[in-house]
Protein backbone atom coordinates (compact mmCIF):
# COMPACT_ATOMS: atom_id res chain seq x y z
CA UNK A 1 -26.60 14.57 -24.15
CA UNK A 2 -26.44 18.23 -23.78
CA UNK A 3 -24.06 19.93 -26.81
CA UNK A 4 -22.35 21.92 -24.58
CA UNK A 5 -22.03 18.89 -22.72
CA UNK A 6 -21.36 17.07 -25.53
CA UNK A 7 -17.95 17.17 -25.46
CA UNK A 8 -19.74 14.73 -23.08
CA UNK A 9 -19.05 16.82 -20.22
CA UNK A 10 -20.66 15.58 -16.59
CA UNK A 11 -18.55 13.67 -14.12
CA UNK A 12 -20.53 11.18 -12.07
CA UNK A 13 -19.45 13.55 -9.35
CA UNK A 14 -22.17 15.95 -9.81
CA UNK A 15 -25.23 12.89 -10.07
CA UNK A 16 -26.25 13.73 -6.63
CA UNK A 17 -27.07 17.34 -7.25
CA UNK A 18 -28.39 16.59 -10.63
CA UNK A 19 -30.67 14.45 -8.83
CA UNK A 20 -31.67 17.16 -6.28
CA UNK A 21 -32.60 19.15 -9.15
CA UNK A 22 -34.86 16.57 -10.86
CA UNK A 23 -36.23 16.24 -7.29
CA UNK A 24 -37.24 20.25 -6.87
CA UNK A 25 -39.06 20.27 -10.18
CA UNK A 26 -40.86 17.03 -9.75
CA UNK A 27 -41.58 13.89 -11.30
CA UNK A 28 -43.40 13.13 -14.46
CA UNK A 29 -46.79 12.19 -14.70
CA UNK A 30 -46.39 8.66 -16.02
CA UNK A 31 -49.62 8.29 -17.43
CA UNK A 32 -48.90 6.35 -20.05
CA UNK A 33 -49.58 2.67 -19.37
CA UNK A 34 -46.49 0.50 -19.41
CA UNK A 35 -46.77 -2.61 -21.76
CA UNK A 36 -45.20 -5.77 -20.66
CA UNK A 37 -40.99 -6.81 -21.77
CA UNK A 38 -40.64 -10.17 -21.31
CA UNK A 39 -37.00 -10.98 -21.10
CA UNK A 40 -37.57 -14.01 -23.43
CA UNK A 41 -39.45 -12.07 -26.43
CA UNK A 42 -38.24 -12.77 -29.98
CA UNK A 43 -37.09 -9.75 -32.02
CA UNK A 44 -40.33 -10.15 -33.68
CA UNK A 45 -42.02 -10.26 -30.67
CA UNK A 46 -40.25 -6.98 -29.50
CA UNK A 47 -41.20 -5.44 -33.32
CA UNK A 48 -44.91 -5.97 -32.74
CA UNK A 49 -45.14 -5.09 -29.77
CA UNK A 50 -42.66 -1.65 -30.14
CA UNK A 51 -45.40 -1.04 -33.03
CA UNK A 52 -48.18 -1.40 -30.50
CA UNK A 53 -46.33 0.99 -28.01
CA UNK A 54 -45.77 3.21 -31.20
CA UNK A 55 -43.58 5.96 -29.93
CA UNK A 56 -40.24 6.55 -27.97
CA UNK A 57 -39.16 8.70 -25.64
CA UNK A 58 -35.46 9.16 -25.17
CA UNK A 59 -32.87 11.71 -23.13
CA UNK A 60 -29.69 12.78 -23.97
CA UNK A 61 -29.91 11.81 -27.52
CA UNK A 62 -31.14 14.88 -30.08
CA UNK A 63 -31.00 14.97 -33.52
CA UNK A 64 -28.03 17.18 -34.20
CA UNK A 65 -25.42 14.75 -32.22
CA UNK A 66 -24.31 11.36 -33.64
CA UNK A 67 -26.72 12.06 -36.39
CA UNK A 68 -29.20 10.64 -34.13
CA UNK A 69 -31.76 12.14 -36.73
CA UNK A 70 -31.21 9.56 -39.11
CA UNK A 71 -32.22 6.71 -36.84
CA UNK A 72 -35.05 8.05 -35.54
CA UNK A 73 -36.04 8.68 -39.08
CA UNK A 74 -35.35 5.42 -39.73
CA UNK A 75 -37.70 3.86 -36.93
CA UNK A 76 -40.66 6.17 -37.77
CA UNK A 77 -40.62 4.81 -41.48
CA UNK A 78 -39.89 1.25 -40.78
CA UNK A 79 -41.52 0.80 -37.55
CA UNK A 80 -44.10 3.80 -37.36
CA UNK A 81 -42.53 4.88 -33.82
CA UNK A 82 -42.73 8.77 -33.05
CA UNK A 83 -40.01 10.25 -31.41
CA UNK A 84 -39.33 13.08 -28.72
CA UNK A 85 -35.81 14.09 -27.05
CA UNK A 86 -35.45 15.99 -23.95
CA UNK A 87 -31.50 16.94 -24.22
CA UNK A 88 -29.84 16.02 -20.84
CA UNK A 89 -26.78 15.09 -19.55
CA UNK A 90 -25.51 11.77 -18.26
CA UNK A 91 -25.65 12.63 -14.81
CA UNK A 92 -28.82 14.09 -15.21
CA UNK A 93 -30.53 11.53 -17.34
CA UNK A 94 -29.55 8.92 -14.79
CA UNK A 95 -31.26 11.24 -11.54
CA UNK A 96 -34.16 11.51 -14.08
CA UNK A 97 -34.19 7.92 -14.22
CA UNK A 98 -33.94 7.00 -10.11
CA UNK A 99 -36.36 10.38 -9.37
CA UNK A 100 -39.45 9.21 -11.07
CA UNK A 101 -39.30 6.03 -10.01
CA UNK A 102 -42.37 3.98 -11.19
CA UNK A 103 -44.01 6.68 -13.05
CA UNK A 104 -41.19 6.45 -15.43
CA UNK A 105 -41.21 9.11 -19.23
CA UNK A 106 -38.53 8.11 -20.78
CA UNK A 107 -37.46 5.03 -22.50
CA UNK A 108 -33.88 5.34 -23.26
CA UNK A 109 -30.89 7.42 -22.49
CA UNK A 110 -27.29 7.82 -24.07
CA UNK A 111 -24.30 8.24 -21.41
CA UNK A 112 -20.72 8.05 -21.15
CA UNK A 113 -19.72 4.93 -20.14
CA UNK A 114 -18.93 5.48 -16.53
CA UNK A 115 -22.82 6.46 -16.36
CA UNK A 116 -23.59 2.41 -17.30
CA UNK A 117 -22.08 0.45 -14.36
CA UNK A 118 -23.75 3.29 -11.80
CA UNK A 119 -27.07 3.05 -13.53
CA UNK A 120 -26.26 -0.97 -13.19
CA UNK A 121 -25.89 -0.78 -9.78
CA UNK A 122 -28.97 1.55 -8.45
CA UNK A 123 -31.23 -1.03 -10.44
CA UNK A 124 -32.44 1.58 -13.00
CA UNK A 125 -31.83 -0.31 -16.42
CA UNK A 126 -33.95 -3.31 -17.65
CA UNK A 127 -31.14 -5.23 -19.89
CA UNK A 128 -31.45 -6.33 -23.28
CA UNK A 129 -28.52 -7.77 -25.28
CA UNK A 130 -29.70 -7.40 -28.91
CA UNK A 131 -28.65 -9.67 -31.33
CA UNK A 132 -25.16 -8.21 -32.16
CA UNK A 133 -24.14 -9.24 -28.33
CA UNK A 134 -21.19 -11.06 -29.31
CA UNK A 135 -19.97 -8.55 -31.58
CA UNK A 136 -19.26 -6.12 -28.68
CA UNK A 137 -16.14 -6.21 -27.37
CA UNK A 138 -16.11 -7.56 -23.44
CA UNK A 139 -14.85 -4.16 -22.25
CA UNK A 140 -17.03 -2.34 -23.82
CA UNK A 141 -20.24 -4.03 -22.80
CA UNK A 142 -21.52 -5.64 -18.69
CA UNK A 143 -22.35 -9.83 -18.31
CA UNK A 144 -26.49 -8.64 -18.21
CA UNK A 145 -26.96 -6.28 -21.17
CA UNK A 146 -27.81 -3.36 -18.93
CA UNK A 147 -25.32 -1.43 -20.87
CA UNK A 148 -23.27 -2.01 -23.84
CA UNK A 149 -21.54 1.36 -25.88
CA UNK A 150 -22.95 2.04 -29.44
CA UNK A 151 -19.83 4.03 -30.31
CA UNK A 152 -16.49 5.42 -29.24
CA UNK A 153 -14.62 8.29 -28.98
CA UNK A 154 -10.56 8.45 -28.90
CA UNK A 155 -9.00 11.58 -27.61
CA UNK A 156 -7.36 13.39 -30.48
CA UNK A 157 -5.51 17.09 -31.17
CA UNK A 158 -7.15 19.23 -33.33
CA UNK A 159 -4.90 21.36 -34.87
CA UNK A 160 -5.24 25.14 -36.86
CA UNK A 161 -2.42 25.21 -39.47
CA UNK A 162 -2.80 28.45 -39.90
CA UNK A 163 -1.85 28.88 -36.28
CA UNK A 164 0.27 26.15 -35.95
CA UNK A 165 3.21 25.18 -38.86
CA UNK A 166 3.37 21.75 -37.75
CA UNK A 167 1.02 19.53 -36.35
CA UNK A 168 1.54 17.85 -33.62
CA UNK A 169 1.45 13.48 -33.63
CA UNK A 170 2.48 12.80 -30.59
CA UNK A 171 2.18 14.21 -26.64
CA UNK A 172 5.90 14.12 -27.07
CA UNK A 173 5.57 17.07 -30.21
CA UNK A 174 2.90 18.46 -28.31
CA UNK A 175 5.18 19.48 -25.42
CA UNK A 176 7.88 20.66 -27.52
CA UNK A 177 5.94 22.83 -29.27
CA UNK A 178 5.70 26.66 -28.42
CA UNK A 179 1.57 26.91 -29.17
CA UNK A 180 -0.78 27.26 -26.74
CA UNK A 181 -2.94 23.77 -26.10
CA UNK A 182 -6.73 23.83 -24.79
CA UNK A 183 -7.79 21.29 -23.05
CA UNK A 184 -11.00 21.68 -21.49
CA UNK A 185 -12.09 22.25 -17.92
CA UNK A 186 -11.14 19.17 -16.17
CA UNK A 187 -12.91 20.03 -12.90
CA UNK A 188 -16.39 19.53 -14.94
CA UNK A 189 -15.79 18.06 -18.52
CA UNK A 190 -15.51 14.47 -19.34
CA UNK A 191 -13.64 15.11 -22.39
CA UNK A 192 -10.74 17.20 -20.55
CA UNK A 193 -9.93 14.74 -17.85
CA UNK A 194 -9.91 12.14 -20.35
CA UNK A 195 -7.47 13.45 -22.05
CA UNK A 196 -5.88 13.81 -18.65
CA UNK A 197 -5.74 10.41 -18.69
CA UNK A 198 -4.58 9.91 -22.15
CA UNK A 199 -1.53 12.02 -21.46
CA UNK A 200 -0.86 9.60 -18.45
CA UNK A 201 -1.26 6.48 -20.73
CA UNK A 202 1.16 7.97 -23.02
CA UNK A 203 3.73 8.68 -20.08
CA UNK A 204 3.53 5.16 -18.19
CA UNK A 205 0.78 6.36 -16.01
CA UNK A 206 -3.07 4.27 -16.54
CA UNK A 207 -6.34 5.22 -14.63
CA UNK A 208 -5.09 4.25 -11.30
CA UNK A 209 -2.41 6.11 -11.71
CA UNK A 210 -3.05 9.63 -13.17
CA UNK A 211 0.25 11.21 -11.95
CA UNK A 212 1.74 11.13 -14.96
CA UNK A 213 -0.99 12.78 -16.75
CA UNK A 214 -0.72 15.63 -13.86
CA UNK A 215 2.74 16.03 -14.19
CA UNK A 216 2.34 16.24 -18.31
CA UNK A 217 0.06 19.27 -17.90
CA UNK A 218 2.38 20.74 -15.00
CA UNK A 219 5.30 21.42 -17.12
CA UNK A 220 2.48 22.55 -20.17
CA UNK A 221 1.18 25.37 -17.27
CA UNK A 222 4.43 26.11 -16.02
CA UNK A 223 5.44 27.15 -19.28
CA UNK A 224 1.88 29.55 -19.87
CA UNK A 225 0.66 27.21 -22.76
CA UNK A 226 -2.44 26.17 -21.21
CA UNK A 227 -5.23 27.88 -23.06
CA UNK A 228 -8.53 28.67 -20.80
CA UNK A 229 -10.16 29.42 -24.26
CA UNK A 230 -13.19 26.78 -25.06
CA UNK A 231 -12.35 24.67 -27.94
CA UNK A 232 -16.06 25.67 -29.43
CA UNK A 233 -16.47 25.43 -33.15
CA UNK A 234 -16.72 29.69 -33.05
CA UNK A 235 -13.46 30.14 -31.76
CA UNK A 236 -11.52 27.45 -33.78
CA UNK A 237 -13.26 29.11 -36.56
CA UNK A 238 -11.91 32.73 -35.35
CA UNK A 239 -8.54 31.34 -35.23
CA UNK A 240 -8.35 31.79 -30.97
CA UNK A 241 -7.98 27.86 -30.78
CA UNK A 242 -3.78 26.51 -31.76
CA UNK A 243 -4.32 23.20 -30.68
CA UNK A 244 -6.75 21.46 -28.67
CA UNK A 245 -7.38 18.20 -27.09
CA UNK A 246 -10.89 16.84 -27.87
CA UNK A 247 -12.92 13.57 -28.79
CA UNK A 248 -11.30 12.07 -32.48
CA UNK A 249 -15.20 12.66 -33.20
CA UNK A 250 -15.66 16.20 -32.49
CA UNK A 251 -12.44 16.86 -33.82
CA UNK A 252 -14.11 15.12 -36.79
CA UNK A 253 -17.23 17.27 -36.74
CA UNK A 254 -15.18 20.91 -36.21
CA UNK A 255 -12.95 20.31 -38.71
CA UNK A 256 -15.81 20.05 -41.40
CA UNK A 257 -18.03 22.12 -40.37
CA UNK A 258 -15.53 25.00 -41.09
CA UNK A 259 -12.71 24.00 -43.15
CA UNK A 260 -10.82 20.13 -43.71
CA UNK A 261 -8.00 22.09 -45.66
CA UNK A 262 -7.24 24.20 -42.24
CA UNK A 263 -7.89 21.95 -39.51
CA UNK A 264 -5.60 18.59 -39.24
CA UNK A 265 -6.86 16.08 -36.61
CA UNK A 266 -4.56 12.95 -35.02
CA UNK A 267 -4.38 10.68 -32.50
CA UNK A 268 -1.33 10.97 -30.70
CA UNK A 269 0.88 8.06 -31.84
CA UNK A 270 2.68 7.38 -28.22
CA UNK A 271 -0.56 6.15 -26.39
CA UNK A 272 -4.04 7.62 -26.34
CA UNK A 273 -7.19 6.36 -24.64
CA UNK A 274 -10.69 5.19 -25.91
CA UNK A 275 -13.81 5.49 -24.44
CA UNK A 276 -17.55 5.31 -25.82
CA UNK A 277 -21.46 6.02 -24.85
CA UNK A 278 -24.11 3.41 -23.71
CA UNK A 279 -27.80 3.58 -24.45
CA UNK A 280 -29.75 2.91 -21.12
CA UNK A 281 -32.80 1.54 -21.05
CA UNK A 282 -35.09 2.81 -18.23
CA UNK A 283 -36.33 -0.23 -15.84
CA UNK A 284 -39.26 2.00 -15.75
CA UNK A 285 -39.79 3.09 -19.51
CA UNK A 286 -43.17 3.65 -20.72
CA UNK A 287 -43.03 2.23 -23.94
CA UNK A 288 -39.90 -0.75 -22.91
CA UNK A 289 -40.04 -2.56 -26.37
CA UNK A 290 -39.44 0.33 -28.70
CA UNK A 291 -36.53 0.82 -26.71
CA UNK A 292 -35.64 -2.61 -27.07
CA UNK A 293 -36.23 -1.71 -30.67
CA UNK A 294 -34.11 1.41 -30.57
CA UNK A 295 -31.06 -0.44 -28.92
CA UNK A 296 -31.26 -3.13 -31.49
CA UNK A 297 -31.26 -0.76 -34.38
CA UNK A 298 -28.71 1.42 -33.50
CA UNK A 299 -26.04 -1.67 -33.61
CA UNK A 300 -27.55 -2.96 -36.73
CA UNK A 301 -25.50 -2.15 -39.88
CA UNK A 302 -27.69 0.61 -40.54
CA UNK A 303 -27.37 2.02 -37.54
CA UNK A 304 -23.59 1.50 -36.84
CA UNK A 305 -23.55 3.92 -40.04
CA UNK A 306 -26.04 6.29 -39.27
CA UNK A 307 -23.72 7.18 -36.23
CA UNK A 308 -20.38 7.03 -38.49
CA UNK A 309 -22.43 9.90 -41.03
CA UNK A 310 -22.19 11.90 -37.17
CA UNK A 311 -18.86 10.99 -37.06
CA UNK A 312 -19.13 8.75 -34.45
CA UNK A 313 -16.73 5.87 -34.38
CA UNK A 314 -19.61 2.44 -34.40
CA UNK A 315 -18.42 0.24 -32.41
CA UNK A 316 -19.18 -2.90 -34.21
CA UNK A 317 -17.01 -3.48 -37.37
CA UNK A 318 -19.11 -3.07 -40.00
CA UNK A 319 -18.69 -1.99 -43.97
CA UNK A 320 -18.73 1.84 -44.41
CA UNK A 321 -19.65 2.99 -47.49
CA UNK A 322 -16.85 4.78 -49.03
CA UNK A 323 -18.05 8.74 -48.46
CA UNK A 324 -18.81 7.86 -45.37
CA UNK A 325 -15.71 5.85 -44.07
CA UNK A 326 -13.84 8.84 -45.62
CA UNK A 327 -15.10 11.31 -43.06
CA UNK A 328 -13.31 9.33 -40.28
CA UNK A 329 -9.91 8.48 -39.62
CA UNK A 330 -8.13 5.26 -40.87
CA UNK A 331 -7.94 2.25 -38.48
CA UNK A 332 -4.22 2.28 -38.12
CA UNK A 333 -4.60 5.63 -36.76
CA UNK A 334 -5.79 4.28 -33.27
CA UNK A 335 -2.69 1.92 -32.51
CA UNK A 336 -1.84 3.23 -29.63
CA UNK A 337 -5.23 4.13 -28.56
CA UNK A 338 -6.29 1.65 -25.47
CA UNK A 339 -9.53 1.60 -23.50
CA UNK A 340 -10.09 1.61 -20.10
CA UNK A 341 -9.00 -1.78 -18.08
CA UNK A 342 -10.28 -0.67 -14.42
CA UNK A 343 -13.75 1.18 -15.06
CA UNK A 344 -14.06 1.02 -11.34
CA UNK A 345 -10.27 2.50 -10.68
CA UNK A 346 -11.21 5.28 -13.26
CA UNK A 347 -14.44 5.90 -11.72
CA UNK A 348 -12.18 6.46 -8.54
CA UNK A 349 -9.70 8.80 -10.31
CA UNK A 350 -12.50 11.35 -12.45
CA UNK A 351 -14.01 11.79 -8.83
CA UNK A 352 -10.73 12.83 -7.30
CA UNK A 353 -8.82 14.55 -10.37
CA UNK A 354 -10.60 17.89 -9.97
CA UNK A 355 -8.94 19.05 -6.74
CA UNK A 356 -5.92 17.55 -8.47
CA UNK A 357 -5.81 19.16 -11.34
CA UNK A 358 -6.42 22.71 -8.83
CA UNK A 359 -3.78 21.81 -6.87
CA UNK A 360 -1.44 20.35 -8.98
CA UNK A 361 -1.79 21.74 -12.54
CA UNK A 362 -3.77 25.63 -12.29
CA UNK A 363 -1.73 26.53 -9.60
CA UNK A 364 1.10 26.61 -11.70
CA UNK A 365 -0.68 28.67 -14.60
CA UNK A 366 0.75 31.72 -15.70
């Protein structure tokens, strides 16, 4: 996915004119001459014959996020499968996807998991289980195998001490407080009308019911705390961000990259909500058994990990090593962290909460 996206940003809302624009500039050449999948094929089967294909082509899925590097590292020197990215974003990868048809160029994409029952249903995924199938939770995963999530996020504060005395735990703390909160433009970002949603969850509200959520950030804008200011790693590092509602992961990832001592990150203790990303394999991929490959890799152990080192929660439970678990937050942390029951309900809501949030949140901004 795109970084700036990568809060994970597109709403399925904007698929049609992402597809429009895949239209305009034209489909690829698919030259490249497709060798078969059979649904049946052993792993080792799929190994040989991803090692015949010998390279991958993937969207939405570059080296800096997830630490995506170190798998595709990791299937060059094991497997001796070249890689190439084009960084897209869900919405986009999918249009890329339905727009070139036959003549398929990519392989594999990674979206949010809305993205994975809409793929599902315009027939663009060829599923494939892997052999950790069972380990996937049933939410997080369709009956087929056309899309099952590699790793979640849990929407989190990320708080500058220096700014901010005391953290906030809770959505409770975080309305008493007298800071300004960023949360993201919910008209476009997935990340910001999750945590729409989360702030419902936490206030009796759930995806069908987002009201609660609205009403959360009402009394926040009534009250001129709503920040407009992006919560990008260059202003939390200028000190222009107090709090800000984000991903656990890129919480995670900010707080690192400029300084753990400053920067406190929690999951609000009175209900927050989890989501996660889903590879996607095209229908139409070039090269379908590296992909196969690359989906079964990335929930082996090794790859569970390689996505924890981008501090990406795996979604498998599988043994961290210790410098690595320690870069994420402990288990009993997410307590009160809940996934989506109603993907279709939700689906529903993130089309419809833009002109909500207008209407029932900015209009109160001072």
């Amino acid at each position: 996915m795109k970084m700036n996206e990568k809060i994970r940003n597109m709403t399925i809302g904007l698929f049609c004119a992402a597809t429009v624009s895949i239209l305009l500039t034209g489909c690829g050449s698919g030259e490249a001459t497709k060798q078969s999948a059979a649904a049946d094929d052993s792993l080792d089967t799929i190994i040989e014959k991803a090692k015949e294909e010998g390279e991958i082509a993937s969207l939405g899925m570059p080296d800096t996020w997830a630490n995506w590097v170190g798998t595709w590292n990791d299937l060059e020197k094991e497997y001796g499968l070249s890689h190439v990215d084009t960084d897209m974003s869900s919405a986009e990868e999918l249009a890329k996807f339905e727009s070139e048809g036959k003549n398929g160029t990519a392989d594999i994409g990674d979206v949010g998991i809305s993205f994975g029952p809409l793929a599902e249903s315009k027939e663009l995924t060829l599923p494939y289980k892997t052999n950790y199938w069972e380990e996937i939770p049933d939410w997080a995963k369709d009956d087929d195998g056309d899309w099952l999530l590699s790793y979640t996020g849990t929407i989190s504060f990320i708080t500058d001490k220096e700014n901010v005395k005391q953290a906030p735990t809770s959505w409770k703390e975080l309305q008493e407080g007298d800071y300004q909160v960023s949360v993201g433009d919910v008209t476009i970002a997935n990340q910001a009308q999750f945590a729409v949603l989360a702030a419902a969850i936490a206030n009796g509200g759930d995806e069908k019911d987002i009201q609660p959520g609205l009403n959360y950030y009402k009394k926040m804008a009534e009250k001129g705390r709503l920040s407009t200011v992006d919560a990008s790693v260059a202003n939390l590092e200028k000190g222009e961000i107090d709090v800000a509602v984000v991903w656990d992961f890129n919480g995670l990832n900010y707080r690192d990259q400029i300084d753990s001592e400053r920067f406190e990150v929690t999951v609000p203790t009175d209900g927050s909500i989890i989501s996660g990303y889903t590879t996607l394999i095209n229908k139409n991929a070039p090269h379908p058994n590296a992909a196969k490959l690359a989906r079964e890799y990335i929930l082996s152990d090794e790859g569970q990990i390689n996505l924890a080192k981008g501090y990406a929660r795996p979604i498998r439970k599988v043994e961290l090593p210790k410098e690595v678990a320690e870069k994420l937050l402990p288990e009993d942390a997410y307590e009160a962290a809940v996934p989506v029951e109603d993907n279709e309900a939700w689906n529903k809501t993130s089309v419809e909460l833009p002109e909500l949030w207008q209407a029932e949140v900015l209009t109160y901004a001072k």
